[in-house]
N, C-alpha and C. Protein backbone atom coordinates (compact mmCIF):
# COMPACT_ATOMS: atom_id res chain seq x y z
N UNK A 1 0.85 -1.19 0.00
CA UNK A 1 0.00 0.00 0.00
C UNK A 1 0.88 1.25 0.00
N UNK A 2 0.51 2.22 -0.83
CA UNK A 2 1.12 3.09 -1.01
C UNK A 2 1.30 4.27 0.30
N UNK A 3 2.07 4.96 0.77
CA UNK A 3 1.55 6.19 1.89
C UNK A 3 2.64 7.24 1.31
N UNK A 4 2.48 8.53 1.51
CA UNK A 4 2.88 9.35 1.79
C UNK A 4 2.45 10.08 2.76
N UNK A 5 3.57 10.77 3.80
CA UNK A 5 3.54 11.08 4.69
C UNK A 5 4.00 12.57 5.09
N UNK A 6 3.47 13.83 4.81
CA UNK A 6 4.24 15.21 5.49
C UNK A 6 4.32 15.19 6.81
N UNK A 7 5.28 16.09 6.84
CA UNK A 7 5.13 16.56 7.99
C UNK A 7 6.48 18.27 8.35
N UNK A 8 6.39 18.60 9.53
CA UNK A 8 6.92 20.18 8.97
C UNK A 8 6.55 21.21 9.00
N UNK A 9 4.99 20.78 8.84
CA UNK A 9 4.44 22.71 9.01
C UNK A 9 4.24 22.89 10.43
N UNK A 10 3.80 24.17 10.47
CA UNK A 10 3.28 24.89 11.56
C UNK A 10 3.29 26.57 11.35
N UNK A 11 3.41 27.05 12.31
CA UNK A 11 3.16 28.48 12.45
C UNK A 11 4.97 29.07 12.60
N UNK A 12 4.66 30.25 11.96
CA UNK A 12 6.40 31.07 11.94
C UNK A 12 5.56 32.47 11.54
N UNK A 13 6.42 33.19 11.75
CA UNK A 13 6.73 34.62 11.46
C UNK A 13 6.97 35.00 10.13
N UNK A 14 6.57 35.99 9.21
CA UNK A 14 7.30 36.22 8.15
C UNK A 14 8.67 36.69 8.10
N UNK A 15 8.98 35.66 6.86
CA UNK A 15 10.90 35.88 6.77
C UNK A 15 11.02 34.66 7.32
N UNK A 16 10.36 33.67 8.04
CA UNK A 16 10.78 32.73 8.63
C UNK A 16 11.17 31.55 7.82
N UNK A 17 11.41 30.36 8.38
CA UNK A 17 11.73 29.16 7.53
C UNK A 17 11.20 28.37 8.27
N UNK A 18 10.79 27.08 7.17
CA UNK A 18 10.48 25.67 7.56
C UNK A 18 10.66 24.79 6.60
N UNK A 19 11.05 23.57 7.07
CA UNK A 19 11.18 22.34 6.21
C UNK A 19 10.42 21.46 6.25
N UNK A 20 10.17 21.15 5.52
CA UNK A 20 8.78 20.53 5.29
C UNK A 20 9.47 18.67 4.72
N UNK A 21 8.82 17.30 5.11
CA UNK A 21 9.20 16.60 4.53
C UNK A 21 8.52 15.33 3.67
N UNK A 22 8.56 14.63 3.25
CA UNK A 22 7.65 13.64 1.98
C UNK A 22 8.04 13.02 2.83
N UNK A 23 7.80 11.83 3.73
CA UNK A 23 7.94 10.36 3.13
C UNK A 23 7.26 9.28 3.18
N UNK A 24 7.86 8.28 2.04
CA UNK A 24 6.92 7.43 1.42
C UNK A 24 7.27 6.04 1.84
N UNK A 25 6.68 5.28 1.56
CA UNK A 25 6.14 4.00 1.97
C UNK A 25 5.22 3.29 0.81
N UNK A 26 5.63 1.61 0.57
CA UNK A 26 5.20 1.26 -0.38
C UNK A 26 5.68 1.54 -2.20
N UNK A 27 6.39 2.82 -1.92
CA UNK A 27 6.85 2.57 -3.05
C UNK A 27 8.57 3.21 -3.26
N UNK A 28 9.03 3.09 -4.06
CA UNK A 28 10.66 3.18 -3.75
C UNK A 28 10.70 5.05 -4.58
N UNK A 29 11.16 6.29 -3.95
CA UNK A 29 11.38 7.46 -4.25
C UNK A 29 11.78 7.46 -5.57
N UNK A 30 12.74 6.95 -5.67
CA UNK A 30 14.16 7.09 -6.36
C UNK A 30 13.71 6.74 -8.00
N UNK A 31 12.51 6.46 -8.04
CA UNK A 31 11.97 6.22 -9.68
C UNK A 31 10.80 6.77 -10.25
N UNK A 32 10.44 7.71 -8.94
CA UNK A 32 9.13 8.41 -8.99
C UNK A 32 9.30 10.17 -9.39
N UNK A 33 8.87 11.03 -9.86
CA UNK A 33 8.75 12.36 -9.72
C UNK A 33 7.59 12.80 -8.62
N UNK A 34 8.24 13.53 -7.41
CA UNK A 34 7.46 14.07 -6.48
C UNK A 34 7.40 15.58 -6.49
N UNK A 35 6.12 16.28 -6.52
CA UNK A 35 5.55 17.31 -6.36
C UNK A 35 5.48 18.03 -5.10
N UNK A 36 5.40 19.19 -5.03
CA UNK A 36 4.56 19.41 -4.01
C UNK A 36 3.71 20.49 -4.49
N UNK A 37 2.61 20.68 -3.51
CA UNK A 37 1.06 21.59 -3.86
C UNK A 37 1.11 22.17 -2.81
N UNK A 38 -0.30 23.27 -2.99
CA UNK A 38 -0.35 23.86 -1.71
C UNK A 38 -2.08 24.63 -2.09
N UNK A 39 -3.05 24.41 -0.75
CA UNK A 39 -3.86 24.80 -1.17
C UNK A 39 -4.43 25.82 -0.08
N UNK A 40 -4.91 27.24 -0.30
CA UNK A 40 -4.77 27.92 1.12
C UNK A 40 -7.00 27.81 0.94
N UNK A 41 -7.36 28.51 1.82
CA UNK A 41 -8.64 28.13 2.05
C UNK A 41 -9.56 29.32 1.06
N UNK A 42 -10.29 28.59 -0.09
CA UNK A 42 -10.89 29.53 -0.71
C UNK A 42 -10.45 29.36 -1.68
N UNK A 43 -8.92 28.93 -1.86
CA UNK A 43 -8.03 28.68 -3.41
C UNK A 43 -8.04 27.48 -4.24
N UNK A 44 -7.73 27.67 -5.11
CA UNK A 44 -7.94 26.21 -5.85
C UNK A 44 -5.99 25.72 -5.59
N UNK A 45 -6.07 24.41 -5.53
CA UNK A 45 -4.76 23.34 -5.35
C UNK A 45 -3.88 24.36 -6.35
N UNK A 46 -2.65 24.78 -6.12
CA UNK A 46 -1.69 25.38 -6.66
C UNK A 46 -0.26 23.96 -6.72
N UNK A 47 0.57 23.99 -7.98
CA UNK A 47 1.64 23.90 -7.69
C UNK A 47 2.89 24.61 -7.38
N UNK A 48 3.59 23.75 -6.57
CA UNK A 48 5.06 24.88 -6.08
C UNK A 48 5.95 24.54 -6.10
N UNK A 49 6.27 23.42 -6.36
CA UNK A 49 7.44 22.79 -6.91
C UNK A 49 8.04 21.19 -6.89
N UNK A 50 8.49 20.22 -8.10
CA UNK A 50 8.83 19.19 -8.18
C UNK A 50 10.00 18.95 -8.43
N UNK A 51 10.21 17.42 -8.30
CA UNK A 51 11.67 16.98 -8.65
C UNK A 51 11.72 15.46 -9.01
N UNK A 52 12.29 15.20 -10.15
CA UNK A 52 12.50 13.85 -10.63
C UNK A 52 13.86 13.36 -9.38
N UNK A 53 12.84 12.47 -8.75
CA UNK A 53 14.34 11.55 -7.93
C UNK A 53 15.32 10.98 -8.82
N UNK A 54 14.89 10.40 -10.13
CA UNK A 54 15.94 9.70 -10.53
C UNK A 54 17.24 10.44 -11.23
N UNK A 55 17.00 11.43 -11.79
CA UNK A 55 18.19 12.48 -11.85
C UNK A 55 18.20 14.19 -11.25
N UNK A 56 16.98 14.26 -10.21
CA UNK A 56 17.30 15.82 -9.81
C UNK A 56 16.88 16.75 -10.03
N UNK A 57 16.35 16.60 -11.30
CA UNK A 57 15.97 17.85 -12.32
C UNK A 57 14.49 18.27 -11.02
N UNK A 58 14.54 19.57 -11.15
CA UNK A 58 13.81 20.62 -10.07
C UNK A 58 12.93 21.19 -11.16
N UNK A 59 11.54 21.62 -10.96
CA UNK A 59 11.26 22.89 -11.12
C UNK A 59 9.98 23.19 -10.40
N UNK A 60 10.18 24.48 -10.06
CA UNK A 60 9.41 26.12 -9.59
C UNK A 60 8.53 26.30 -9.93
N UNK A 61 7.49 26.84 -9.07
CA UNK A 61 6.59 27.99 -9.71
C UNK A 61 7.04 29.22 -9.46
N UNK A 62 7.06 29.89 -10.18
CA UNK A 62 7.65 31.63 -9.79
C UNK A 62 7.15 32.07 -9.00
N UNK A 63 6.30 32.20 -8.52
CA UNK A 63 5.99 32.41 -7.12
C UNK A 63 7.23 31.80 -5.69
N UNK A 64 7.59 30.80 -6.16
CA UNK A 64 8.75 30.57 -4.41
C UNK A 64 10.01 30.50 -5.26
N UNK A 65 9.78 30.64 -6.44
CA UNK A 65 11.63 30.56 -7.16
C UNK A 65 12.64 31.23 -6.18
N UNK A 66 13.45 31.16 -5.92
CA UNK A 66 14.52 31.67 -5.20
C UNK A 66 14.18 31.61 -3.60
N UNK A 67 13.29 30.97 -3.19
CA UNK A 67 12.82 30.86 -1.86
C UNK A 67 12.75 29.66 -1.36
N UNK A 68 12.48 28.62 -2.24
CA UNK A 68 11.88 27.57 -1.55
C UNK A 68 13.02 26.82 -2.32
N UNK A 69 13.63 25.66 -1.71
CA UNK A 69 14.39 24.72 -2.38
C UNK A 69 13.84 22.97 -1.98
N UNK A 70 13.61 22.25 -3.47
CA UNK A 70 13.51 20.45 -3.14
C UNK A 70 14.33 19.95 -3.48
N UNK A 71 14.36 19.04 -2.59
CA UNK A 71 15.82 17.89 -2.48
C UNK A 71 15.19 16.89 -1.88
N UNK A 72 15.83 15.76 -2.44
CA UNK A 72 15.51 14.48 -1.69
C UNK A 72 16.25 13.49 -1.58
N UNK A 73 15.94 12.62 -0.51
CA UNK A 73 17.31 11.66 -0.20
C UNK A 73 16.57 9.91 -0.08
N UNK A 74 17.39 9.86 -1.24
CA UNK A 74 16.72 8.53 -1.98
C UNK A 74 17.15 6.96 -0.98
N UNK A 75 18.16 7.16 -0.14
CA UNK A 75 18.28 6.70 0.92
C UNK A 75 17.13 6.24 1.95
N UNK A 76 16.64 7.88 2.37
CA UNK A 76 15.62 7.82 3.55
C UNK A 76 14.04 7.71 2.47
N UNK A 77 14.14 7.37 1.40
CA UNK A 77 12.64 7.52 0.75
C UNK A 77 12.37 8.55 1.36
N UNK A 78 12.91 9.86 1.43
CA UNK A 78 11.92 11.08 1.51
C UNK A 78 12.45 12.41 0.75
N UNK A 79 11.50 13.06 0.41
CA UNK A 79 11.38 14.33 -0.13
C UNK A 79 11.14 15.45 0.94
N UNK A 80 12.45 16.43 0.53
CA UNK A 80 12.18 17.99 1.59
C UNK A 80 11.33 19.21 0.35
N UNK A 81 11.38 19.99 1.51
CA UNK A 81 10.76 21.34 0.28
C UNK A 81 11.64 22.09 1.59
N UNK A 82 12.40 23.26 1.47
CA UNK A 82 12.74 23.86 2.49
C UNK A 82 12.35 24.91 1.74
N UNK A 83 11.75 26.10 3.18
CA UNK A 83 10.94 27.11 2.22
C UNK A 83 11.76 28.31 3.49
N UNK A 84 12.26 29.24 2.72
CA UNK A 84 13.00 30.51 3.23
C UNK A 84 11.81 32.05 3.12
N UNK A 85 12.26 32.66 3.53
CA UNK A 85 11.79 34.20 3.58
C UNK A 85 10.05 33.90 3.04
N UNK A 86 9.72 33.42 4.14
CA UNK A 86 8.45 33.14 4.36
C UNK A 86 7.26 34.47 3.99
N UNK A 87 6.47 34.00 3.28
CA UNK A 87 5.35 35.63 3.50
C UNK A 87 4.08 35.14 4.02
N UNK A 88 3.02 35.81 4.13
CA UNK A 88 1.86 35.45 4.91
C UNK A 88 1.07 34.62 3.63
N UNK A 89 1.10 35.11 2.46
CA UNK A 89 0.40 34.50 1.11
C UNK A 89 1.03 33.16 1.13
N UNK A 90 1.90 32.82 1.55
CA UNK A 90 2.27 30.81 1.53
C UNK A 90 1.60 30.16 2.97
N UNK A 91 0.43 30.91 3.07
CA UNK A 91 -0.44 30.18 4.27
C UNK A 91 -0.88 29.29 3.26
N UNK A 92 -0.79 28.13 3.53
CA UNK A 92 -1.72 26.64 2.84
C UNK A 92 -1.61 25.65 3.46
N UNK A 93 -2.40 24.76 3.19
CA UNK A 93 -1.72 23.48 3.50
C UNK A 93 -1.41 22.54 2.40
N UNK A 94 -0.14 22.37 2.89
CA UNK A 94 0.90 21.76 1.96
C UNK A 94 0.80 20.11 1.52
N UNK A 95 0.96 19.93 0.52
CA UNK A 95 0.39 17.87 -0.04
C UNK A 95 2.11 17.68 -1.47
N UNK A 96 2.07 16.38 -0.78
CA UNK A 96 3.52 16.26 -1.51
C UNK A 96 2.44 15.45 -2.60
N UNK A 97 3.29 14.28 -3.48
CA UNK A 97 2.57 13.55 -4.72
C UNK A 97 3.33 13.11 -5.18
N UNK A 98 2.98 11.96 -5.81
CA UNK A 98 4.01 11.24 -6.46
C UNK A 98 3.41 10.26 -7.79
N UNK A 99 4.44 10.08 -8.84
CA UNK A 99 4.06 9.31 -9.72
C UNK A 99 5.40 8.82 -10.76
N UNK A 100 5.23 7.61 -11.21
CA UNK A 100 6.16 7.01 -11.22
C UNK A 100 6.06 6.84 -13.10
N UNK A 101 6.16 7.97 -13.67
CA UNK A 101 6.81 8.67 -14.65
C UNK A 101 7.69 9.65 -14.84
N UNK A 102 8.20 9.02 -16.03
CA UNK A 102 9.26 9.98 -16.67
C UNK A 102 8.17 11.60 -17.28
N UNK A 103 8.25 12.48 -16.36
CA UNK A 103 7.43 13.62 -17.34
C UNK A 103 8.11 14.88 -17.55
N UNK A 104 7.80 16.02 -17.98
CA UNK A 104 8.26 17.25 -18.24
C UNK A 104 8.42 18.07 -17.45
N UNK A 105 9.61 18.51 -16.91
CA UNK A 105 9.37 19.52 -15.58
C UNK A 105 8.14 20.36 -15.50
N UNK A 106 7.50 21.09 -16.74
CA UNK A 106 6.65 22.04 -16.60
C UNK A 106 5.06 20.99 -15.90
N UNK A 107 5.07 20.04 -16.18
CA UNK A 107 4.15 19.02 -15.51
C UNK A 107 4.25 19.16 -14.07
N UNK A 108 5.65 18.94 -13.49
CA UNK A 108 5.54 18.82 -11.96
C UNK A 108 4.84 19.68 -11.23
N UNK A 109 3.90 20.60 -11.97
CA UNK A 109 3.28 21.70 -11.16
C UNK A 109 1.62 21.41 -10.98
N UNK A 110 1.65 20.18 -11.98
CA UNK A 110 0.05 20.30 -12.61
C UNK A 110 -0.60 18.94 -11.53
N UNK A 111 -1.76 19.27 -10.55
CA UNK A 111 -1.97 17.64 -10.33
C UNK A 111 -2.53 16.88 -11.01
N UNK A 112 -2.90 16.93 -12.05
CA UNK A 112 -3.68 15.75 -12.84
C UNK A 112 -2.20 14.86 -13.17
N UNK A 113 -0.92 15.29 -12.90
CA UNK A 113 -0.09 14.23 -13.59
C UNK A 113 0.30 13.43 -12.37
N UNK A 114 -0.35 13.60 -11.20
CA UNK A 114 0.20 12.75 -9.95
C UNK A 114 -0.85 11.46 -9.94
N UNK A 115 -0.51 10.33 -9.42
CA UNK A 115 -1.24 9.42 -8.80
C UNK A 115 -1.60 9.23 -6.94
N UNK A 116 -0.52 9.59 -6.48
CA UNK A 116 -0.87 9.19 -5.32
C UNK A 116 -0.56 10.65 -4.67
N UNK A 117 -1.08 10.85 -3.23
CA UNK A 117 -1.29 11.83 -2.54
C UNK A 117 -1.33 11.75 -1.16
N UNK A 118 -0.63 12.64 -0.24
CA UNK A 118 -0.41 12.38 1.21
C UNK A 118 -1.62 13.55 1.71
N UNK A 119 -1.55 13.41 3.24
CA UNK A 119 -2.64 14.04 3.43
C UNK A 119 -2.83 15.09 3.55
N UNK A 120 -1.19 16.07 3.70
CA UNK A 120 -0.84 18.01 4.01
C UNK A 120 -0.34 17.70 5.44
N UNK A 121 0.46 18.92 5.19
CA UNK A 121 0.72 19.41 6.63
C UNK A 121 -0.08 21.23 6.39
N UNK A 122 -0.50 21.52 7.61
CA UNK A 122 -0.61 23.13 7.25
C UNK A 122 0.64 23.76 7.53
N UNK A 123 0.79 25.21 7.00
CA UNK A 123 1.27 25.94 6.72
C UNK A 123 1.37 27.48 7.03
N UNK A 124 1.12 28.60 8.08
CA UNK A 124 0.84 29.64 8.79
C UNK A 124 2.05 30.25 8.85
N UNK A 125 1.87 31.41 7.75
CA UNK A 125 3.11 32.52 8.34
C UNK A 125 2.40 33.47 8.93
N UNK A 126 2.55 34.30 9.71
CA UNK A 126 2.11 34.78 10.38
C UNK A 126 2.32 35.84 11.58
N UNK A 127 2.50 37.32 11.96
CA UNK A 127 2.72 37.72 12.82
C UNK A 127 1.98 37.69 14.08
């Protein structure tokens, strides 16, 4: 059975940081492309950024470009998102994803190309 698992959020300050992490169960990282989303209340599911485990390749939504960095360690089957200089607009709650194609970075943003889905962590910047 498949799981993905976040965990990571909570409440910070703007400018703040948190790391946020994937991990999975049931299926092996390292051949999958994992996403992450983010959906704040009222909004429709946004993407924010993916990464093919099997070679690295990253991409952004311009919105956290230069803010948010994914990496993952094919070791621990898990996926990070570390997210820097926090603003109050990345209030969501956060859902990693995964699917075990080869696809186009500009895909990693879209969820119709995921299969499986963890449950969120939330997300509160906040003074």
């Amino acid at each position: 059975q498949v799981q993905l698992v976040e965990s990571g959020g909570g409440l910070v300050r703007p400018g703040g940081s948190l790391r946020l992490s994937c991990a999975a169960s049931g299926l092996s990282l390292d051949n999958h492309v994992i996403g992450w989303f983010r959906q704040a209340p009222g909004k429709e599911r946004e993407g924010v950024s993916g990464i093919d485990s099997s070679d690295g390749t990253t991409y952004y939504a311009d919105s956290v470009k230069g803010r948010f960095t994914i990496s993952r360690d094919n070791a621990k089957n898990t996926v990070y998102l570390q997210m820097n200089s926090l603003k109050p607009e990345d209030t969501a709650v956060y859902y990693c994803a995964a699917v075990m194609l080869r696809i186009a970075p500009t895909r990693y943003l879209m969820s119709q190309s995921f299969d499986y889905w963890g449950q969120g962590t939330q997300v509160t910047v906040s003074s």
